[in-house]
N, C-alpha and C. Protein backbone atom coordinates (compact mmCIF):
# COMPACT_ATOMS: atom_id res chain seq x y z
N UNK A 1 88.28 104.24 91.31
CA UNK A 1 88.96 104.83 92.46
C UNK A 1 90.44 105.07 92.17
N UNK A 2 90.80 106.15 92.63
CA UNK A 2 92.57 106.31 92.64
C UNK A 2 93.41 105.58 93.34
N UNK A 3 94.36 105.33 93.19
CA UNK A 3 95.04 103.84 93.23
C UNK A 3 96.51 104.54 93.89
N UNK A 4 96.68 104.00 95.32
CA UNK A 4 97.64 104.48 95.96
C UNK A 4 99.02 104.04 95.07
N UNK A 5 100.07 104.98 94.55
CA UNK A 5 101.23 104.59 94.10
C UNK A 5 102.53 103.64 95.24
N UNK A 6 101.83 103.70 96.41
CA UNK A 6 103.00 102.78 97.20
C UNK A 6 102.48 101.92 97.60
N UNK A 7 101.39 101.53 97.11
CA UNK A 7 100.22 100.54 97.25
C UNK A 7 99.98 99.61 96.26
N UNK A 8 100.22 98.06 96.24
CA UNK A 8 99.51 97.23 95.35
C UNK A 8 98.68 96.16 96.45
N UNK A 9 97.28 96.36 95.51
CA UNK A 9 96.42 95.58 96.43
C UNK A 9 95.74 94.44 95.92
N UNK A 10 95.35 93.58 96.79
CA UNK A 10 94.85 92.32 95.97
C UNK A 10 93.96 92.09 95.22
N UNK A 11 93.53 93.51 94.73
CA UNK A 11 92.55 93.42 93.76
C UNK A 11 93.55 93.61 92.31
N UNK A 12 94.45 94.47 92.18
CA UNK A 12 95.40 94.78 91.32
C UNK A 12 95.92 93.82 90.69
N UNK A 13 96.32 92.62 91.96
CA UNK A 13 96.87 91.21 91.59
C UNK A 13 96.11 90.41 91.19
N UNK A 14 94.67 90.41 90.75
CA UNK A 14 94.12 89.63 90.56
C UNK A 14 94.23 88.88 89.41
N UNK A 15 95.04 89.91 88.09
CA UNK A 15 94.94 89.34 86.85
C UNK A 15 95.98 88.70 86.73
N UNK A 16 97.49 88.82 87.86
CA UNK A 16 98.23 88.65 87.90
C UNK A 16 98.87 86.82 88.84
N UNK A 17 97.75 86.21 89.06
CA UNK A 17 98.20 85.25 89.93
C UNK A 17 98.60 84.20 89.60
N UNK A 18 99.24 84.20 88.28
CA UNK A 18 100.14 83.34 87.85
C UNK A 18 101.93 83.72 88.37
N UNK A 19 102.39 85.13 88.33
CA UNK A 19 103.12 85.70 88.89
C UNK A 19 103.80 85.46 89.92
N UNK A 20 105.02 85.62 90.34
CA UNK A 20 105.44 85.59 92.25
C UNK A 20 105.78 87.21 92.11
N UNK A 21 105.47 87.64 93.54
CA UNK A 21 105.55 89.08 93.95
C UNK A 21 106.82 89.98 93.33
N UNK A 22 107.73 89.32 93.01
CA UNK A 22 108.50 90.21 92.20
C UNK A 22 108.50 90.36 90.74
N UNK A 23 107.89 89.62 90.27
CA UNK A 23 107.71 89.98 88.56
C UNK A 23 106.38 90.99 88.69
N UNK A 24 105.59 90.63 89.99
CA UNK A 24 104.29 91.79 89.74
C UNK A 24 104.52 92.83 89.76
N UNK A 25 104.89 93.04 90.79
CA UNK A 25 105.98 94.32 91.21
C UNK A 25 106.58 95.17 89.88
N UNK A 26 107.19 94.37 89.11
CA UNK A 26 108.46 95.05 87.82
C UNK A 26 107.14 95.00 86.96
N UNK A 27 105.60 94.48 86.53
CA UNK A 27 104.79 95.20 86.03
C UNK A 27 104.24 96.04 86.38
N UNK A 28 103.91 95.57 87.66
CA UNK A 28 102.64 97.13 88.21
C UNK A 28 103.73 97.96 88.27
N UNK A 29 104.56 98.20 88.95
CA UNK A 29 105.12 99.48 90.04
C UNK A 29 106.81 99.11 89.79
N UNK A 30 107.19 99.38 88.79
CA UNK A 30 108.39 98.95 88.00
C UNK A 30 109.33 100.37 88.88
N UNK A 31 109.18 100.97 89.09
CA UNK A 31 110.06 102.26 89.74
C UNK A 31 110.18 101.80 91.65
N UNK A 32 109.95 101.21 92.26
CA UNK A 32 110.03 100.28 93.51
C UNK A 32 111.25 99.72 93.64
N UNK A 33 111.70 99.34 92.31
CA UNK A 33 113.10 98.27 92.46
C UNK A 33 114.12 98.83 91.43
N UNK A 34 113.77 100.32 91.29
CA UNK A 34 115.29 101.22 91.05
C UNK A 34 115.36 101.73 92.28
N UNK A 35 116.80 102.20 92.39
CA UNK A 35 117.55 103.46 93.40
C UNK A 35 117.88 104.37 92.75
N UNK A 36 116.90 105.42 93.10
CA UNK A 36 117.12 107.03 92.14
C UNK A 36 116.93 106.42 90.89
N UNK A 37 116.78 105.82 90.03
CA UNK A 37 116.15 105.73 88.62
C UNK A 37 117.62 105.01 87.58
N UNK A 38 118.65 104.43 88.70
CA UNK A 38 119.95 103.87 88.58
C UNK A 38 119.89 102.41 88.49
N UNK A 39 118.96 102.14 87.70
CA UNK A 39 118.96 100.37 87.83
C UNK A 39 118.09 99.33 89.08
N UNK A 40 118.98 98.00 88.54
CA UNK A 40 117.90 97.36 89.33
C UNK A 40 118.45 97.45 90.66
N UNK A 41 117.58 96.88 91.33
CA UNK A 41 118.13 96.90 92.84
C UNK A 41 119.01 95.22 93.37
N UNK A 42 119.66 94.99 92.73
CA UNK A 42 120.38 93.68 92.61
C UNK A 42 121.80 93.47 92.33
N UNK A 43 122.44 92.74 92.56
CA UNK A 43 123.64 92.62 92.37
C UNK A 43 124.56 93.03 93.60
N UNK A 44 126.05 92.77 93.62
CA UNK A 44 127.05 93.18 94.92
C UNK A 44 127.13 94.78 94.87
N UNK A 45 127.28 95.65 93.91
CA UNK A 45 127.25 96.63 94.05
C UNK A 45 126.05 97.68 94.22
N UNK A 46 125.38 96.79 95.13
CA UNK A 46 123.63 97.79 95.00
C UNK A 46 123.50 97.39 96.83
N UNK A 47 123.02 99.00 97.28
CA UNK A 47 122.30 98.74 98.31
C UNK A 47 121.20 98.01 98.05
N UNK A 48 121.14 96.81 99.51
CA UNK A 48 119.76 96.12 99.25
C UNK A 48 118.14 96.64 99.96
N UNK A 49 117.59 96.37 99.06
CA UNK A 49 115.77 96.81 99.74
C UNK A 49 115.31 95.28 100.57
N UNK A 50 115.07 95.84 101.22
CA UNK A 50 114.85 95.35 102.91
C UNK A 50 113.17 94.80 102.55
N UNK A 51 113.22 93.35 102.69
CA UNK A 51 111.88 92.65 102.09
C UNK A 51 111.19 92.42 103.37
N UNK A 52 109.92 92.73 103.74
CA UNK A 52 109.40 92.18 105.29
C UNK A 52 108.21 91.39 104.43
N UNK A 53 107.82 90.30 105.03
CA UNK A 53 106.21 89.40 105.10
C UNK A 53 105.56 89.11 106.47
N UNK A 54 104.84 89.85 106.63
CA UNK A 54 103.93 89.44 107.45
C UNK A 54 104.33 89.94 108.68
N UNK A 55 105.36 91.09 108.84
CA UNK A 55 106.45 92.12 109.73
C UNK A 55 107.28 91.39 109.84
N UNK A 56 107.67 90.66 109.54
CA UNK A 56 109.25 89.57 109.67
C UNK A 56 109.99 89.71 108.58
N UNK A 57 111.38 90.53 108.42
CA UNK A 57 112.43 90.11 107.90
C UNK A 57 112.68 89.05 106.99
N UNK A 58 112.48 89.28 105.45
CA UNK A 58 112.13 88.07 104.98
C UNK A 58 113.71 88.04 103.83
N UNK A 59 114.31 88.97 103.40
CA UNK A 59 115.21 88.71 102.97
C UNK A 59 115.63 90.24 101.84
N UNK A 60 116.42 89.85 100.47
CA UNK A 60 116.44 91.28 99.88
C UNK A 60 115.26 90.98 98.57
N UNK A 61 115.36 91.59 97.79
CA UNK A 61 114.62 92.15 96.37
C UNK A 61 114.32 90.58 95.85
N UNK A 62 115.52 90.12 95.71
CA UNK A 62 115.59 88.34 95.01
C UNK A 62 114.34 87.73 95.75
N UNK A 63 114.22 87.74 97.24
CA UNK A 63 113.41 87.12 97.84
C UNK A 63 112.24 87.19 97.13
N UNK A 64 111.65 88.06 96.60
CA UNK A 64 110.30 88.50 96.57
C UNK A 64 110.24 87.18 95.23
N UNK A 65 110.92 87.19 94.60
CA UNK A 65 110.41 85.31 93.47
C UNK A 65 110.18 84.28 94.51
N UNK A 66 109.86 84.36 95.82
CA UNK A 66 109.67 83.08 96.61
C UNK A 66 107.96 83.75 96.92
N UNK A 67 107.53 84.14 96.23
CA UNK A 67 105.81 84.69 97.17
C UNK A 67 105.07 84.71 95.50
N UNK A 68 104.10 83.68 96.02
CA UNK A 68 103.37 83.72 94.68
C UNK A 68 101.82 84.70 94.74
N UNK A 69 101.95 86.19 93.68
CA UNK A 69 100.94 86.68 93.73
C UNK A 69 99.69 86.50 94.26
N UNK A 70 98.80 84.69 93.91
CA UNK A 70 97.71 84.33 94.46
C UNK A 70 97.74 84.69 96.22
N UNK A 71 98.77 84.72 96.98
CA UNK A 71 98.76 84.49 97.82
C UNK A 71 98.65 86.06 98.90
N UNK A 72 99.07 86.88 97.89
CA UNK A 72 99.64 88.25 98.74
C UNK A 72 98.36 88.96 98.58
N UNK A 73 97.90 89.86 99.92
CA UNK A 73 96.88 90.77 100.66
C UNK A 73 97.29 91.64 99.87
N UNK A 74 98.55 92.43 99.89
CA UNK A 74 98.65 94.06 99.42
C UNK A 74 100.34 93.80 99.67
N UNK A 75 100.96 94.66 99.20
CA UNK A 75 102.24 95.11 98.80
C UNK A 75 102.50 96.57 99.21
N UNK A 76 103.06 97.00 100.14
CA UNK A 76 103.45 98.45 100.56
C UNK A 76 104.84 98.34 100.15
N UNK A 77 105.14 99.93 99.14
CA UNK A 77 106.42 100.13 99.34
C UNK A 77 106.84 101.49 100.52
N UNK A 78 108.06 101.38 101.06
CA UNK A 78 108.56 102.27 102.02
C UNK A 78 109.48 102.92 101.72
N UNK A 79 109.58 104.27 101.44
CA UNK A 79 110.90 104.90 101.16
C UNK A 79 111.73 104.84 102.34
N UNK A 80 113.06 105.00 102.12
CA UNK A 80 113.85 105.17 102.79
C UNK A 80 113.47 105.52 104.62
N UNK A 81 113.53 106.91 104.47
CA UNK A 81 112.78 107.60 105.27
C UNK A 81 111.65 106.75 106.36
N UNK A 82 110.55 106.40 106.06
CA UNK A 82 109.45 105.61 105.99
C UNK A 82 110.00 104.25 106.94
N UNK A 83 111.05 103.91 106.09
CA UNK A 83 111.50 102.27 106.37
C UNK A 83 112.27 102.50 107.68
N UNK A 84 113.17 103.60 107.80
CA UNK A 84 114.18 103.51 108.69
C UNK A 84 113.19 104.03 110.06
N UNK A 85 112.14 105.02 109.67
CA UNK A 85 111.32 105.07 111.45
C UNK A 85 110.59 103.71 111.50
N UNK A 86 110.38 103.12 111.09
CA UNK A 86 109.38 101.51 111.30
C UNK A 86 110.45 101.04 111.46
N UNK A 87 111.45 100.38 111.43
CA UNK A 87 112.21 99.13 111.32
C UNK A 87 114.08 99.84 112.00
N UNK A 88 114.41 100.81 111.66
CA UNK A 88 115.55 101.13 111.93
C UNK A 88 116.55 101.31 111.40
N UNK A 89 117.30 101.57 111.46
CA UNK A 89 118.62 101.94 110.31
C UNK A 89 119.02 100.68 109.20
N UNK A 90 119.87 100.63 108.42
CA UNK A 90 120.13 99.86 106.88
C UNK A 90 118.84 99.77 106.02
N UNK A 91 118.30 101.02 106.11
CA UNK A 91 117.17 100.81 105.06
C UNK A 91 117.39 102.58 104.06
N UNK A 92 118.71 102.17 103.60
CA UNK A 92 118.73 103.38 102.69
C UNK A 92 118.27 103.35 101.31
N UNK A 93 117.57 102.32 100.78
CA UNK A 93 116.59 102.40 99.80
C UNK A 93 115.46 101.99 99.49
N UNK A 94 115.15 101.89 101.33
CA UNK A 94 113.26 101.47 101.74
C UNK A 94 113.34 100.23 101.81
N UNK A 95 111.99 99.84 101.38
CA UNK A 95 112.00 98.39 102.16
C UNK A 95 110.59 97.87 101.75
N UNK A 96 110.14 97.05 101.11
CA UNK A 96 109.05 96.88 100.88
C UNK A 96 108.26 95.33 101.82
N UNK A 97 106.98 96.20 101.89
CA UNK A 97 106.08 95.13 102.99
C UNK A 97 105.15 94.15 102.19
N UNK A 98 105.14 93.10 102.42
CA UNK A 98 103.97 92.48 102.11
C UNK A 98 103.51 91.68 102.89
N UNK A 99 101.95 91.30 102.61
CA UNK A 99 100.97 90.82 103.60
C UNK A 99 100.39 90.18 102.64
N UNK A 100 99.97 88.86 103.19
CA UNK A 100 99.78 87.15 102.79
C UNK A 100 98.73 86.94 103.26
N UNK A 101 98.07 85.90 102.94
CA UNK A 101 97.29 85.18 103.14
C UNK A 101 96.38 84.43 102.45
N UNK A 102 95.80 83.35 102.87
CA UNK A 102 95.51 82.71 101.36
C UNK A 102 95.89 81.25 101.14
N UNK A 103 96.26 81.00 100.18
CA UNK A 103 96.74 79.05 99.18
C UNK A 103 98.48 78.95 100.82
């Protein structure tokens, strides 16, 4: 089956559940955590990507080393666009969702 690109699903993660959600992420879907193709999305001089779990506000990009692969349903990323009609303005380089459940 074709494999949604703003989509990682828990089948994807399966080989991966030694992992926490942000190293999976920089294997599967390594273009998620550039802005425009300008690096990582980290540091004081970087807009931050807007982390939600479970629809709650969970923190920026760093956060995502606190969620261990075994645990995550699917991974949506949100462009910009995308992020700011769901959630509202400060999401100028999206925002990525994930959904838990599990250990």
């Amino acid at each position: 089956p074709r494999r949604d690109r703003n989509v990682i699903t828990k089948a994807e993660l399966e080989g991966w559940n030694s992992l926490n959600a942000y190293e999976a992420i920089r294997r599967l879907r390594p273009t998620w955590l550039r802005y425009r193709g300008q690096g990582v999305l980290t540091g004081p001089d970087r807009e931050s990507m807007r982390i939600y779990v479970n629809g709650t506000l969970f923190g920026d990009a760093d956060s995502l080393s606190n969620i261990q692969a075994r645990n995550v349903l699917e991974i949506r990323f949100l462009d910009a666009r995308q992020a700011t009609l769901r959630y509202g303005t400060d999401h100028t380089v999206g925002a990525i969702i994930v959904t838990t459940g599990g250990d």
